[in-house]
N, C-alpha and C. Protein backbone atom coordinates (compact mmCIF):
# COMPACT_ATOMS: atom_id res chain seq x y z
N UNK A 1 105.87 117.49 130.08
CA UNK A 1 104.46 117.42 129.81
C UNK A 1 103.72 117.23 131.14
N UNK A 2 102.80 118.01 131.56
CA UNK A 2 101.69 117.92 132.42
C UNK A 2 100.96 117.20 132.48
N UNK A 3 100.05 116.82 133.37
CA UNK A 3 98.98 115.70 133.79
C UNK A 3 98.10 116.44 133.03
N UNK A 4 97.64 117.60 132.89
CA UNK A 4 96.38 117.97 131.78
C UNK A 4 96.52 117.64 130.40
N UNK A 5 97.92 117.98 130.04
CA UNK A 5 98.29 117.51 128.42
C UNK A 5 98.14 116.55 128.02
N UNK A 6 98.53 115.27 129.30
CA UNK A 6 98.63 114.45 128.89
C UNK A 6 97.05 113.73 129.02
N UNK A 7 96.07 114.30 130.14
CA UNK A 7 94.74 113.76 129.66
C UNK A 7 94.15 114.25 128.74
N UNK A 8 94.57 115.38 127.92
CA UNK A 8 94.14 115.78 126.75
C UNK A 8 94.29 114.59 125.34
N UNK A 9 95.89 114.61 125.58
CA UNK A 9 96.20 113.80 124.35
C UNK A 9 95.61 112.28 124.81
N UNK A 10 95.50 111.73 125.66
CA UNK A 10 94.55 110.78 126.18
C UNK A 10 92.88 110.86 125.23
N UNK A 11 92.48 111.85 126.23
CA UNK A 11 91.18 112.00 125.77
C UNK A 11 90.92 112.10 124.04
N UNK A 12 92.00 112.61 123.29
CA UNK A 12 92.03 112.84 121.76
C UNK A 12 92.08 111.31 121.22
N UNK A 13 93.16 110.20 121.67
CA UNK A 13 93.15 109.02 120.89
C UNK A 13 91.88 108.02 121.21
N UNK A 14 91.29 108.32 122.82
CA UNK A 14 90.01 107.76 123.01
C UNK A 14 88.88 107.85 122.07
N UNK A 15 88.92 109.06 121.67
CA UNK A 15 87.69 109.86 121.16
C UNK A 15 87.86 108.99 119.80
N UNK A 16 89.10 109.18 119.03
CA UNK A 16 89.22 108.23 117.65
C UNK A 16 89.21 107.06 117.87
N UNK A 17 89.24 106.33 118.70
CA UNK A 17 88.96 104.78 118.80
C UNK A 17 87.18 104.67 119.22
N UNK A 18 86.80 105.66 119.43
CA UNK A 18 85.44 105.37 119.78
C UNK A 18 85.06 104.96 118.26
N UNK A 19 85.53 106.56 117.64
CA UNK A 19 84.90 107.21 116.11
C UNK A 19 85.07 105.59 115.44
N UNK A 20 86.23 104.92 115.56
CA UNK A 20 86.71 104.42 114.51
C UNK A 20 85.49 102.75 114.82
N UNK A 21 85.20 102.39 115.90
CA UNK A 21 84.14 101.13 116.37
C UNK A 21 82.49 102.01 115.46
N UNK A 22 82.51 103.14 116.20
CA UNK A 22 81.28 103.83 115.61
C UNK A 22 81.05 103.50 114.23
N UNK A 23 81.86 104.10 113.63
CA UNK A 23 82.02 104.40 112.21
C UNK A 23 81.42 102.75 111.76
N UNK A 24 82.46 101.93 112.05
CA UNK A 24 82.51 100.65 111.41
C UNK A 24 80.67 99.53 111.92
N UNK A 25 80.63 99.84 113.18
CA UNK A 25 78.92 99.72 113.46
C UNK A 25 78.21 100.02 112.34
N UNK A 26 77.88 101.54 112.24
CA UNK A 26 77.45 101.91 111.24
C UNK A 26 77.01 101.58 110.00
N UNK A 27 78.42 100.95 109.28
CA UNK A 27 78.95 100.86 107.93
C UNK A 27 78.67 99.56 108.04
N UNK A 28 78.47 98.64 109.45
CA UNK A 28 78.00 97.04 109.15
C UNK A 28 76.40 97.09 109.05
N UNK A 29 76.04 98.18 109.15
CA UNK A 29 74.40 97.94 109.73
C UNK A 29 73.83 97.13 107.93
N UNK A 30 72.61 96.53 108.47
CA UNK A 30 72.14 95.99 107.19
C UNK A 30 71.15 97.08 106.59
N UNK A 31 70.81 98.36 107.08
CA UNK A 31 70.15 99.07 106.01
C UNK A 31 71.29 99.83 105.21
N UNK A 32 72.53 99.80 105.96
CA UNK A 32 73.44 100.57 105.21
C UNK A 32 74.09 99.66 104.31
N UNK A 33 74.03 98.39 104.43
CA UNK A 33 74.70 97.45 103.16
C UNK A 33 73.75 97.37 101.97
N UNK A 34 72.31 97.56 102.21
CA UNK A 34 71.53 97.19 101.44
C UNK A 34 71.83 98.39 100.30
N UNK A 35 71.93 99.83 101.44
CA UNK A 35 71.78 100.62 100.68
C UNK A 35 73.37 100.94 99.61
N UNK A 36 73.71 100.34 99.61
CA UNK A 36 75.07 100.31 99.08
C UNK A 36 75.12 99.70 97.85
N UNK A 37 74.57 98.86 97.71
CA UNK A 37 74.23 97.86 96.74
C UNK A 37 73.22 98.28 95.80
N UNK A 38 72.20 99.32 96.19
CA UNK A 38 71.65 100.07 95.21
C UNK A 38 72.13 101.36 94.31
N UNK A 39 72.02 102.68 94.76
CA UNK A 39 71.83 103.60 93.96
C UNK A 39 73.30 104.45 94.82
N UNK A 40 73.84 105.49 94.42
CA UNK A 40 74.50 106.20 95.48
C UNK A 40 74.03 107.21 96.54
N UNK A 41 73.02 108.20 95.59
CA UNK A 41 72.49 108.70 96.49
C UNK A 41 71.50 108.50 97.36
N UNK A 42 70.98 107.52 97.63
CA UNK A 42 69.79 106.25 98.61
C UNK A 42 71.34 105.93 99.63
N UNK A 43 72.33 105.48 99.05
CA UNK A 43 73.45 105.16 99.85
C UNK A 43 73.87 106.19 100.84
N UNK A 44 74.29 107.24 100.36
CA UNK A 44 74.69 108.74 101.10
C UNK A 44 73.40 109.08 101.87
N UNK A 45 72.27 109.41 101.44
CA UNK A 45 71.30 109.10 102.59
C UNK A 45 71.33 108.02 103.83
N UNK A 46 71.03 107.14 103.24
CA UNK A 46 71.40 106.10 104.53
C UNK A 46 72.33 105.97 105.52
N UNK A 47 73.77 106.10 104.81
CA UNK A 47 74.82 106.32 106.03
C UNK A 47 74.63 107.70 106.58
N UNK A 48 74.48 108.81 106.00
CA UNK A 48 74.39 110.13 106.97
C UNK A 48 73.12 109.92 107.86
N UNK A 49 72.56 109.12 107.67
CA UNK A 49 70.85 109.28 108.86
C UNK A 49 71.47 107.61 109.68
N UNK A 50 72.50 107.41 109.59
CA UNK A 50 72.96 106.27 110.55
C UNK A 50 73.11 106.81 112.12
N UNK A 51 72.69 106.88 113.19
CA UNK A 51 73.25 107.33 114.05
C UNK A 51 74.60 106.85 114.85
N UNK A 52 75.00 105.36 114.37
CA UNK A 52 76.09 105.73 114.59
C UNK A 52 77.37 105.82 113.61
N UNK A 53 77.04 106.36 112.56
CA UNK A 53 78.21 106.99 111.58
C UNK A 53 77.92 108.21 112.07
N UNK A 54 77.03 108.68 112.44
CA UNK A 54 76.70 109.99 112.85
C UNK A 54 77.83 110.63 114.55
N UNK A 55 77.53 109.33 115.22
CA UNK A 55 78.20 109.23 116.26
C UNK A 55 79.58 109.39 116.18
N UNK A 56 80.40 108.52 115.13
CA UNK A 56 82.10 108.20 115.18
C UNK A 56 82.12 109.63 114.10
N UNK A 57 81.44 110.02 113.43
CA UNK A 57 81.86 111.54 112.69
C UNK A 57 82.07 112.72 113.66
N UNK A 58 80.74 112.95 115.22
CA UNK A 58 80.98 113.39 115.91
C UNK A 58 81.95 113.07 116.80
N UNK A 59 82.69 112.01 117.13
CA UNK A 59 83.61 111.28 118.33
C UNK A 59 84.79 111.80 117.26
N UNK A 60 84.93 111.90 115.73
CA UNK A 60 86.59 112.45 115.22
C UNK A 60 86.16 113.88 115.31
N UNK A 61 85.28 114.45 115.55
CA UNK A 61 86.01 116.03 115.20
C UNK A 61 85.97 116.62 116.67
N UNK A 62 85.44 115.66 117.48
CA UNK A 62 85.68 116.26 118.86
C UNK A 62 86.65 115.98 119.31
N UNK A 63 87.24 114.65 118.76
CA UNK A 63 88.54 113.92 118.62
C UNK A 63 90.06 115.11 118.45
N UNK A 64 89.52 115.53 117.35
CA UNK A 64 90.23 116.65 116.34
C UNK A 64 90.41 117.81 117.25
N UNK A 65 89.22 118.05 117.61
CA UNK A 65 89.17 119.68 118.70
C UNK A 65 90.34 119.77 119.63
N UNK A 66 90.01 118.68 120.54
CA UNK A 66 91.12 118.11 121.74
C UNK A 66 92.41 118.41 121.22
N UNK A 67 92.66 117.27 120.17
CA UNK A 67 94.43 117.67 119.49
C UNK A 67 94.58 119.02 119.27
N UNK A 68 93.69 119.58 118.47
CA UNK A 68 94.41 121.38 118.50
C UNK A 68 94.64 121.87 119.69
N UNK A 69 94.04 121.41 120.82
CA UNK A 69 94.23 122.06 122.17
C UNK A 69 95.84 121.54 122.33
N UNK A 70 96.42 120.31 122.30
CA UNK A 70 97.12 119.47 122.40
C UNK A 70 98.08 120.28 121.92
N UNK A 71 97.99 120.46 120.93
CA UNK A 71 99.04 120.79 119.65
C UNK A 71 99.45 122.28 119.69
N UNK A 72 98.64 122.90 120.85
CA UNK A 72 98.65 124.99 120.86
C UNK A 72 99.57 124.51 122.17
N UNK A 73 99.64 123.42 122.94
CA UNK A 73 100.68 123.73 124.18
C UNK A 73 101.59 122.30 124.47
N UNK A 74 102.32 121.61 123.49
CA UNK A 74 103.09 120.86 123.19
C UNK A 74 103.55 120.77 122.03
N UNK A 75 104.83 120.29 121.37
CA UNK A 75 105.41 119.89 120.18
C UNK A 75 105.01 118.56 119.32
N UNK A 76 104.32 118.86 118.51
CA UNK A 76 103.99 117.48 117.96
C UNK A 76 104.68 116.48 118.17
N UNK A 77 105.63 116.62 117.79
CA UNK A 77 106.71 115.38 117.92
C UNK A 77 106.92 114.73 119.56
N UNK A 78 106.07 115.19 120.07
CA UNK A 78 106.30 114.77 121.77
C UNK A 78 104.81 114.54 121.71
N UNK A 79 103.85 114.94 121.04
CA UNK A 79 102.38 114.40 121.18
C UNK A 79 102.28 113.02 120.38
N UNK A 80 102.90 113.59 119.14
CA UNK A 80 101.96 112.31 118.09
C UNK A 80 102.11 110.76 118.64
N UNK A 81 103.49 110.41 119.17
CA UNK A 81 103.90 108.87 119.54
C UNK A 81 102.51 108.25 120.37
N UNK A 82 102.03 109.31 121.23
CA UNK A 82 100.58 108.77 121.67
C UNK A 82 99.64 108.69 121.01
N UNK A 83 99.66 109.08 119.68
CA UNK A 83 98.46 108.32 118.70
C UNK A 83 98.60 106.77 118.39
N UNK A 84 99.69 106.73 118.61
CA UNK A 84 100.02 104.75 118.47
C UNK A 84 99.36 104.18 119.40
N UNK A 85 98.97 104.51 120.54
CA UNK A 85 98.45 104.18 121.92
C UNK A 85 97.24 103.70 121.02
N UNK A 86 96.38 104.78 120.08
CA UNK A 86 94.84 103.79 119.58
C UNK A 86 95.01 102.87 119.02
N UNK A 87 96.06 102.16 118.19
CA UNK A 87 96.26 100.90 117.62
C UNK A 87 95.47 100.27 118.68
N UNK A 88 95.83 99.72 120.18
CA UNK A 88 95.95 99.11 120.99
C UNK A 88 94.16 99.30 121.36
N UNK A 89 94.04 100.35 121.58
CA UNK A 89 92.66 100.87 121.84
C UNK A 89 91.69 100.27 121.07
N UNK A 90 91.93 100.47 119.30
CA UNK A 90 91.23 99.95 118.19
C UNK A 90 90.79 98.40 118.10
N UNK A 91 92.08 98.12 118.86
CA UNK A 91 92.44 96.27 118.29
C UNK A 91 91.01 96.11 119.57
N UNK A 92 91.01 96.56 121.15
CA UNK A 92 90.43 95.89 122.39
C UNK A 92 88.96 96.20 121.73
N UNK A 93 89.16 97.22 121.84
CA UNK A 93 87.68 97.69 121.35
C UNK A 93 86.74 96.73 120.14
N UNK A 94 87.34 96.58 119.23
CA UNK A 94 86.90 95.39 118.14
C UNK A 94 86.76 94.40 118.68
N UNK A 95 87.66 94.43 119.62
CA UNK A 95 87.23 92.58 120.03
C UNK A 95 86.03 92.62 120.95
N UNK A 96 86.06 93.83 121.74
CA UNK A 96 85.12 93.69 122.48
C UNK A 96 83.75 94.13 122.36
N UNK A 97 83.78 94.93 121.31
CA UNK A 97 82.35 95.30 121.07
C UNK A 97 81.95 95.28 119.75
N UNK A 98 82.84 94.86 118.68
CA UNK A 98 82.27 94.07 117.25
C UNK A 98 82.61 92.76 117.40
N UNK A 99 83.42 92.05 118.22
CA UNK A 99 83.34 90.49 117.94
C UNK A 99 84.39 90.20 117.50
N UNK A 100 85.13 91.47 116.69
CA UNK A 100 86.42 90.48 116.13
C UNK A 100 87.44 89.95 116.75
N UNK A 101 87.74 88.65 116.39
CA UNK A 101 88.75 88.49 116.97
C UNK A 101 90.25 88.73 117.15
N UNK A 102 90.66 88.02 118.17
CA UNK A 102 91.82 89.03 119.00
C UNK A 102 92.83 87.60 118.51
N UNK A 103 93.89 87.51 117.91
CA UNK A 103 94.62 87.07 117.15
C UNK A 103 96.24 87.07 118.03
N UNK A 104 96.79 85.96 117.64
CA UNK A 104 98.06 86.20 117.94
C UNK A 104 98.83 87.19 117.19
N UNK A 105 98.64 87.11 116.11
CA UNK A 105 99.54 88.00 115.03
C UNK A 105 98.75 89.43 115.43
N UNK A 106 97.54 89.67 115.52
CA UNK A 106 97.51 91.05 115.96
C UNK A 106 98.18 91.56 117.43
N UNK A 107 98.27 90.85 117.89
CA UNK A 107 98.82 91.08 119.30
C UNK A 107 99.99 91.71 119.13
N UNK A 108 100.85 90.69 118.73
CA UNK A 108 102.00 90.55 118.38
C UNK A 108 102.46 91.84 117.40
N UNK A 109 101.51 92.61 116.48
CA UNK A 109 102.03 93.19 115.31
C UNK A 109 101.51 94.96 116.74
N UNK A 110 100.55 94.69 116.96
CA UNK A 110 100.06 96.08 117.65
C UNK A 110 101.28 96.01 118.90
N UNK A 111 101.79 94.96 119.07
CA UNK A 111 103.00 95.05 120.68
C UNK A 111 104.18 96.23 119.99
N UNK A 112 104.24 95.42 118.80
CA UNK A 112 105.76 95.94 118.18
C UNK A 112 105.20 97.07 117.60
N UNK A 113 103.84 97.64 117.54
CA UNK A 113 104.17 99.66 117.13
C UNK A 113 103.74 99.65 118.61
N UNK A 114 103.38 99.25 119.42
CA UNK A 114 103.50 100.08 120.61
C UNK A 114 104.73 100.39 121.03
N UNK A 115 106.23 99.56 120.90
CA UNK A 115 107.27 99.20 121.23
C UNK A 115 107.83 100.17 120.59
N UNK A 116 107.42 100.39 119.16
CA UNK A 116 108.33 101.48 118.51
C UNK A 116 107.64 103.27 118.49
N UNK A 117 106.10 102.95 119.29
CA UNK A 117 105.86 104.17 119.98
C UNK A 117 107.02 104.72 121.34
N UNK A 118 106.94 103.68 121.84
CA UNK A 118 107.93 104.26 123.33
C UNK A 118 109.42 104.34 122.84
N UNK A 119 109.90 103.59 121.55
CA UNK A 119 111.12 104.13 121.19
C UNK A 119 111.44 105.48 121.00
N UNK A 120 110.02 105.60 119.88
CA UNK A 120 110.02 107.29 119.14
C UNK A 120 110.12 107.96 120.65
N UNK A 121 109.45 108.10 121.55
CA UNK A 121 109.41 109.28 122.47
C UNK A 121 110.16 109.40 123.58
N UNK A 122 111.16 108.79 123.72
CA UNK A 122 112.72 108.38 124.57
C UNK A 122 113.17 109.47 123.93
């Protein structure tokens, strides 16, 4: 694997850890809880005019784009083990820009699929 492939498949699990903080912003906002609690379609309005559900919808399919590039000049099975890499991405990112906290047991549980990421790709 090449230094481009590999900032590809890079750039692909970034893009879903953005989507996945985005998304969840979004889905915390208080016009989108309110609207949840009412009607469905007031609901489906509200989250699609969220800009950032709008954002992590755009960050997965650009997400998505990348991997097909990924996936037209490598073997999956030599790409995918670097999707485990966003666990790690997901967990920093939450802590650092929703607040949640960063846990021993998450540490600990995201170490051991990172651990059995670098197994899979040996």
């Amino acid at each position: 694997m090449n230094l481009l492939i590999l900032s590809f498949i890079l750039t692909s699990v970034f893009l879903s850890v953005v989507a996945q903080i985005l998304l969840k912003h979004g889905m915390s906002n208080s016009n989108v809880q309110t609207a949840l609690e009412l009607d469905a379609l007031n609901a489906v309005i509200t989250i699609f005019t969220n800009i950032s559900v709008l954002g992590g919808l755009a960050a997965y399919v650009s997400s998505a784009g990348v991997w097909l590039l990924v996936l037209s000049k490598i073997d999956v099975s030599k790409a995918y083990p670097f999707v485990g890499i966003g666990f790690i991405g997901t967990m920093m990112f939450a802590h650092w820009f929703l607040n949640e906290p960063l846990t021993l047991t998450k540490v600990l549980g995201t170490s051991l699929v990172l651990l059995g990421v670098l197994l899979i790709s040996q």
